[in-house]
Protein backbone atom coordinates (compact mmCIF):
# COMPACT_ATOMS: atom_id res chain seq x y z
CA UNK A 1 63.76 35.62 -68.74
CA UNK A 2 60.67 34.09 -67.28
CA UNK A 3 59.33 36.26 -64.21
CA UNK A 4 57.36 33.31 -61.63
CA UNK A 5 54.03 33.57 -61.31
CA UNK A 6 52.32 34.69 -58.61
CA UNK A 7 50.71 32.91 -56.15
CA UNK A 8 47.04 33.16 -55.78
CA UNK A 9 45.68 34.18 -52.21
CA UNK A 10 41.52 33.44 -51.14
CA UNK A 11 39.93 36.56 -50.97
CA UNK A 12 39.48 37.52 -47.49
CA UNK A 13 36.19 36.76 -46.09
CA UNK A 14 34.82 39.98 -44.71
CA UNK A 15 31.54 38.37 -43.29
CA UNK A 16 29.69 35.74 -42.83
CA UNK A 17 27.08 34.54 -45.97
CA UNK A 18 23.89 35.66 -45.28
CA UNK A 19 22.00 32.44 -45.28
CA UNK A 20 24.24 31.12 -42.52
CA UNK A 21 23.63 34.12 -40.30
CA UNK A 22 19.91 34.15 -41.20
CA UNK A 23 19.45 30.81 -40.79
CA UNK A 24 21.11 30.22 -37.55
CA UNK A 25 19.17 33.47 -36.21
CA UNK A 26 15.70 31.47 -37.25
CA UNK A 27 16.69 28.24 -36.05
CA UNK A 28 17.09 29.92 -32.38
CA UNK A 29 14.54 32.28 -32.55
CA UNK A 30 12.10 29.26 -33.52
CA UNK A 31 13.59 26.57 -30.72
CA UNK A 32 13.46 29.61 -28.40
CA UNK A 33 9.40 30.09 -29.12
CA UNK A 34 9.05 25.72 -28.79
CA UNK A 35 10.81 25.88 -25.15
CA UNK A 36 8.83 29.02 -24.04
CA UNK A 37 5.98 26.51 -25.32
CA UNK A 38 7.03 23.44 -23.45
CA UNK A 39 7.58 24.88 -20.08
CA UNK A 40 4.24 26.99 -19.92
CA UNK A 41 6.24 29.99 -19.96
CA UNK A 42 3.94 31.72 -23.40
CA UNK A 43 0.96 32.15 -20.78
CA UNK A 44 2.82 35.13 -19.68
CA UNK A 45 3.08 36.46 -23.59
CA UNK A 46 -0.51 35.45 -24.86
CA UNK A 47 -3.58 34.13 -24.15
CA UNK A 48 -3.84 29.86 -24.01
CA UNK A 49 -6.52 30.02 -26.98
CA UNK A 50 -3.64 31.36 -29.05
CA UNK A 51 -0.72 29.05 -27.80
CA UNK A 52 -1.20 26.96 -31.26
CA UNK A 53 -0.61 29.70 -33.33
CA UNK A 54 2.66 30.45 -31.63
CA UNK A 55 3.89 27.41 -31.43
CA UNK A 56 2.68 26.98 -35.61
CA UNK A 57 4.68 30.23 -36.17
CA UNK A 58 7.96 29.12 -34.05
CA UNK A 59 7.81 25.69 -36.27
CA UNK A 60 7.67 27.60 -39.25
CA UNK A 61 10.51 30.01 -38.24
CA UNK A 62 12.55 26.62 -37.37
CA UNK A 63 11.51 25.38 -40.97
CA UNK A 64 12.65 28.01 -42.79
CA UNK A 65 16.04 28.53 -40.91
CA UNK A 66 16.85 24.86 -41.95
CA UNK A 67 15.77 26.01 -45.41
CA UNK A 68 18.50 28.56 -45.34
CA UNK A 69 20.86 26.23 -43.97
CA UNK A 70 20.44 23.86 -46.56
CA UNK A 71 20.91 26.43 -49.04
CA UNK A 72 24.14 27.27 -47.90
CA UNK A 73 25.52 23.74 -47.37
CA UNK A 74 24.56 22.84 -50.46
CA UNK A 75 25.54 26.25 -53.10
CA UNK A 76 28.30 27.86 -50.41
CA UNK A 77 27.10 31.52 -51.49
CA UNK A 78 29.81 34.36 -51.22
CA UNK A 79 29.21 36.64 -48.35
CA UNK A 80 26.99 39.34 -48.83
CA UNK A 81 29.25 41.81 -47.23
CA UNK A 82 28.68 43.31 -43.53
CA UNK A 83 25.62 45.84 -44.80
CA UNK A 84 23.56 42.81 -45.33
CA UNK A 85 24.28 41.01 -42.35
CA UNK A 86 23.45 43.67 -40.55
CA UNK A 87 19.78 44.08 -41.82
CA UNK A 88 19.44 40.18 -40.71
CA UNK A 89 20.58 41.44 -37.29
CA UNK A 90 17.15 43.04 -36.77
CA UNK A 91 16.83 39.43 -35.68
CA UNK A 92 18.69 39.72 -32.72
CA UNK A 93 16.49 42.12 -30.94
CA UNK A 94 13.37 39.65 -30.07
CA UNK A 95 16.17 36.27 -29.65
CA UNK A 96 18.36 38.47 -27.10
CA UNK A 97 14.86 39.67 -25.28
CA UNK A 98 13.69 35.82 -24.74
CA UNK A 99 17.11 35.16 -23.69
CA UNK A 100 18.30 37.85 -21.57
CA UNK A 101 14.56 38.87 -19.40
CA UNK A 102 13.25 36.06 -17.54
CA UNK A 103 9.66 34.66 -18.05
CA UNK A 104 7.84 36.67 -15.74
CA UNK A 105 4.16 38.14 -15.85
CA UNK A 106 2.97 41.00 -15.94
CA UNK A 107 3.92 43.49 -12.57
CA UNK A 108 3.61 46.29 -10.97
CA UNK A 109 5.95 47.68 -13.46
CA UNK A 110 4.00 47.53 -16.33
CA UNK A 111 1.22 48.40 -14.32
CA UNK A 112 2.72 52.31 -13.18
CA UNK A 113 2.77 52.47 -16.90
CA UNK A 114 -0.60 51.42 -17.44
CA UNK A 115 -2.76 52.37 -14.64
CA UNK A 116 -4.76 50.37 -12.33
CA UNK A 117 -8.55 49.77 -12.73
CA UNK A 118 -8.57 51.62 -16.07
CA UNK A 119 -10.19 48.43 -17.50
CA UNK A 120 -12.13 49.75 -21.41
CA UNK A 121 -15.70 48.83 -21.36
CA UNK A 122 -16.16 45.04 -22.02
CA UNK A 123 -18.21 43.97 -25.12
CA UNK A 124 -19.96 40.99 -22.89
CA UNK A 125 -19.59 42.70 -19.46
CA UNK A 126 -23.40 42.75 -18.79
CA UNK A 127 -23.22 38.38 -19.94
CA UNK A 128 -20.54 37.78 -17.60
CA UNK A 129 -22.42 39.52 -14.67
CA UNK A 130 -25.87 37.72 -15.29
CA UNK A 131 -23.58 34.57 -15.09
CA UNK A 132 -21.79 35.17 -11.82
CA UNK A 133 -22.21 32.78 -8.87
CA UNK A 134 -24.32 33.88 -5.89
CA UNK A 135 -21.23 32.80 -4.21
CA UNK A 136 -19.32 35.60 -4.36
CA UNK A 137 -16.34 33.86 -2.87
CA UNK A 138 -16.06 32.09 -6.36
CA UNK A 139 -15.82 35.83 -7.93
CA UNK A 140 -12.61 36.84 -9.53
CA UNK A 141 -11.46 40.30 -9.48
CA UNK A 142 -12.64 40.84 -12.84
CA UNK A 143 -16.05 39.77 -11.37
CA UNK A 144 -15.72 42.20 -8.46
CA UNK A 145 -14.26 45.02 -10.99
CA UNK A 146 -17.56 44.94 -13.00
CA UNK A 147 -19.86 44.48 -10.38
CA UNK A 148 -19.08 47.33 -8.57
CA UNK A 149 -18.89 49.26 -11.71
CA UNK A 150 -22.11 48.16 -12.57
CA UNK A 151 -23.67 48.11 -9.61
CA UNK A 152 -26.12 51.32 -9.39
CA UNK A 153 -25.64 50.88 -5.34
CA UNK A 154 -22.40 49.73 -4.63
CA UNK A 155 -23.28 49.35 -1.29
CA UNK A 156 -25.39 46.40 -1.62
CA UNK A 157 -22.50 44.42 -1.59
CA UNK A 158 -21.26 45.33 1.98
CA UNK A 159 -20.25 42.40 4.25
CA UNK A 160 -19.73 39.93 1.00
CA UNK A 161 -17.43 36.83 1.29
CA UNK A 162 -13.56 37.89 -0.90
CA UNK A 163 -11.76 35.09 -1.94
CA UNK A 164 -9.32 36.13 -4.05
CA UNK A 165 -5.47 35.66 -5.80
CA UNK A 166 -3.24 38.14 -6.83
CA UNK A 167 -0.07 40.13 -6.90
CA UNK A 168 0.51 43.13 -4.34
CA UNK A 169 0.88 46.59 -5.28
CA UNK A 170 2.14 48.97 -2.94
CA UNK A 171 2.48 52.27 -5.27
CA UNK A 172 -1.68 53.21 -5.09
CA UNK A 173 -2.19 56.78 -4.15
CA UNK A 174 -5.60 56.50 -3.00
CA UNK A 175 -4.25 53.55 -0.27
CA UNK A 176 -4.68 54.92 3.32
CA UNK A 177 -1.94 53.72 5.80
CA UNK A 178 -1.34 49.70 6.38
CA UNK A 179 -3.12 48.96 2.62
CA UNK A 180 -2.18 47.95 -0.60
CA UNK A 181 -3.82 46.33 -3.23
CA UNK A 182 -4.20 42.56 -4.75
CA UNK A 183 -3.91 42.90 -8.35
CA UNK A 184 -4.08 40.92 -11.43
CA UNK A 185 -4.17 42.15 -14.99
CA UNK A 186 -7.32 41.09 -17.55
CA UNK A 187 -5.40 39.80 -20.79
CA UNK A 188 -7.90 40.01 -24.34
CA UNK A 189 -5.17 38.42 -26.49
CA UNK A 190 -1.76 39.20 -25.61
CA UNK A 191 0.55 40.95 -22.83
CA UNK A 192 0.34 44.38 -24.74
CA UNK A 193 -3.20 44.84 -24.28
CA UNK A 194 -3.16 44.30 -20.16
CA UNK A 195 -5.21 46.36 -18.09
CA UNK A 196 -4.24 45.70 -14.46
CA UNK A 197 -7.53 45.51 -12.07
CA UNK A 198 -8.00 45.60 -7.98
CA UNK A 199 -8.84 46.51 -5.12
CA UNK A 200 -7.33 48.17 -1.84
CA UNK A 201 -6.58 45.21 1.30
CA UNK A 202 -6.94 46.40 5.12
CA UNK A 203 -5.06 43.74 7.22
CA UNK A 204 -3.77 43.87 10.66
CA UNK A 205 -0.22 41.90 9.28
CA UNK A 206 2.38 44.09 7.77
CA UNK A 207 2.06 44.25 3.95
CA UNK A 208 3.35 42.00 1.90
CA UNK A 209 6.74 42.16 -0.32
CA UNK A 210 5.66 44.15 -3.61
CA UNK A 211 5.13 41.63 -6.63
CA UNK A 212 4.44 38.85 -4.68
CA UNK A 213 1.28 36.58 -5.51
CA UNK A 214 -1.10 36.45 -2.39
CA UNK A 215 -4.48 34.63 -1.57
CA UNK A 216 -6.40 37.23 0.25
CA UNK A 217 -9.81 36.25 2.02
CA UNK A 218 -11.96 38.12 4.05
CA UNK A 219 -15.50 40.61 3.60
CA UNK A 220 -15.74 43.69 1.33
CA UNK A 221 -16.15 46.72 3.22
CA UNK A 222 -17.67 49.37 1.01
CA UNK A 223 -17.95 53.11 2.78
CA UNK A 224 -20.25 55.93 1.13
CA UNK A 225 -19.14 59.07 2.26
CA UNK A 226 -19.78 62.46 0.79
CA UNK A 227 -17.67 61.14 -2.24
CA UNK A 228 -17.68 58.05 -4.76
CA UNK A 229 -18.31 54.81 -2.77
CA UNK A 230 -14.77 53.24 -1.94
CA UNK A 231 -14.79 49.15 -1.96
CA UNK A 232 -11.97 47.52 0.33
CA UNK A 233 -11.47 44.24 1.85
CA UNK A 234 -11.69 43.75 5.28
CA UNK A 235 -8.98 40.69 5.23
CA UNK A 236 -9.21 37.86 7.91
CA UNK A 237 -6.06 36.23 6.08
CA UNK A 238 -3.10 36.60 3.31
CA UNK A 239 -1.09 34.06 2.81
CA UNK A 240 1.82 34.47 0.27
CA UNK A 241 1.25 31.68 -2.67
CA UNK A 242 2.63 31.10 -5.54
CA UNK A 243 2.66 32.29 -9.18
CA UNK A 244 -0.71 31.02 -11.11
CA UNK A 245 -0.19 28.78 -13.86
CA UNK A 246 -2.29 31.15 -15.36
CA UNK A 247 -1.47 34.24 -14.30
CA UNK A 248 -3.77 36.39 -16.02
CA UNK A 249 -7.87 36.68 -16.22
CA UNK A 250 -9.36 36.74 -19.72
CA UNK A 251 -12.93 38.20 -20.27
């Protein structure tokens, strides 16, 4: 007596092939690096002299995501099994960052992390000073920073013109009462390597919301008492502004 043969199920698919995961994960992570290009957003994340190399890597990633899409349309691998998908999930990490935190510079955050005015010794410091303006309205608070480092008699610069941009930072211990500070952070090649500099604001208004981007004018005060010389500015005006296109100085 014949016995009927049995029917012959599909293995199960227990995951998804690797190439269609990897790919996919490329593909985004790639388009995600283009848009951050597009809308200016990368001048948060590095330096504009490096935006081309960024947006050469986040083709590339596209490229080879298509690559592995291709691959996959065309030979329909089996599934590697969930241990290998996993290892491609290292991708997530920097795709869910870009996604989930908003494009934002650098803040007072990273800044209680980092320290303020801890700026490292600047390979063309003593250039950039011989080239400053006489005008030292036009100075930036890098300018100020390593002039007054510099400066063998800080007090020379009493009664100078401050025009100057920044963020405000509140969180200062050496602030006396009705100060805070107008910040930005000096940016070598990328956000990592941010060193936050500034300098304490006297002003008759109340201070300004912490984080937000200020234009402060006024005169530097600089008192020498019987300890270091302390630089603040004597502010005729703040006015809240908005974000710089370019948010950071560079050296």
């Amino acid at each position: 007596m014949l016995t009927p043969a049995r029917r012959s199920h599909p293995a199960p698919i227990t995951s998804l092939p690797t190439d269609l995961g990897r790919g996919g994960l490329l593909v985004a992570l790639g388009g995600t690096l283009v848009l951050k290009v597009a809308n200016g957003a990368i001048v948060y994340y590095v330096k504009p002299d490096l935006v081309w190399l960024v947006l050469a890597a986040a083709v590339g990633l596209v490229g080879l995501g298509l690559a592995h899409l291709l691959r996959w349309a065309v030979l329909r691998p089996p599934p590697a099994g969930w241990p290998a998908l996993l290892a491609e999930a290292a991708l997530l990490a920097p795709l869910a960052a870009a996604l989930a935190l908003p494009a934002q510079p650098l803040d007072s955050a990273a800044l209680e992390q980092r320290g303020l005015n801890t700026l490292a010794a600047l390979p063309a410091a003593d250039e950039r000073l011989a080239a400053l303006q006489a005008d030292t309205s036009q100075w930036t608070l890098l300018d100020w920073t390593l002039a007054l480092r510099q400066q063998a008699d800080p007090t020379r610069l009493r009664g100078q013109p401050v025009d100057l941009v920044g963020f405000v930072y509140t969180a200062d211990r050496s602030l006396q009462p009705g100060e805070f500070s107008v910040v930005r952070f000096v940016v070598t090649c990328c956000a990592a390597d941010g060193a936050a500099v500034g300098l304490p604001v006297r002003h008759t208004a109340p201070v300004p919301p912490r984080d937000s981007w200020v234009r402060v004018t006024g005169t530097l005060e600089v008192t020498s008492g019987s300890g270091e010389p302390r630089a603040v500015i004597a502010a005729t005006a703040v006015e809240p502004v908005a974000v710089p296109a370019m948010p950071y100085l560079y050296p």
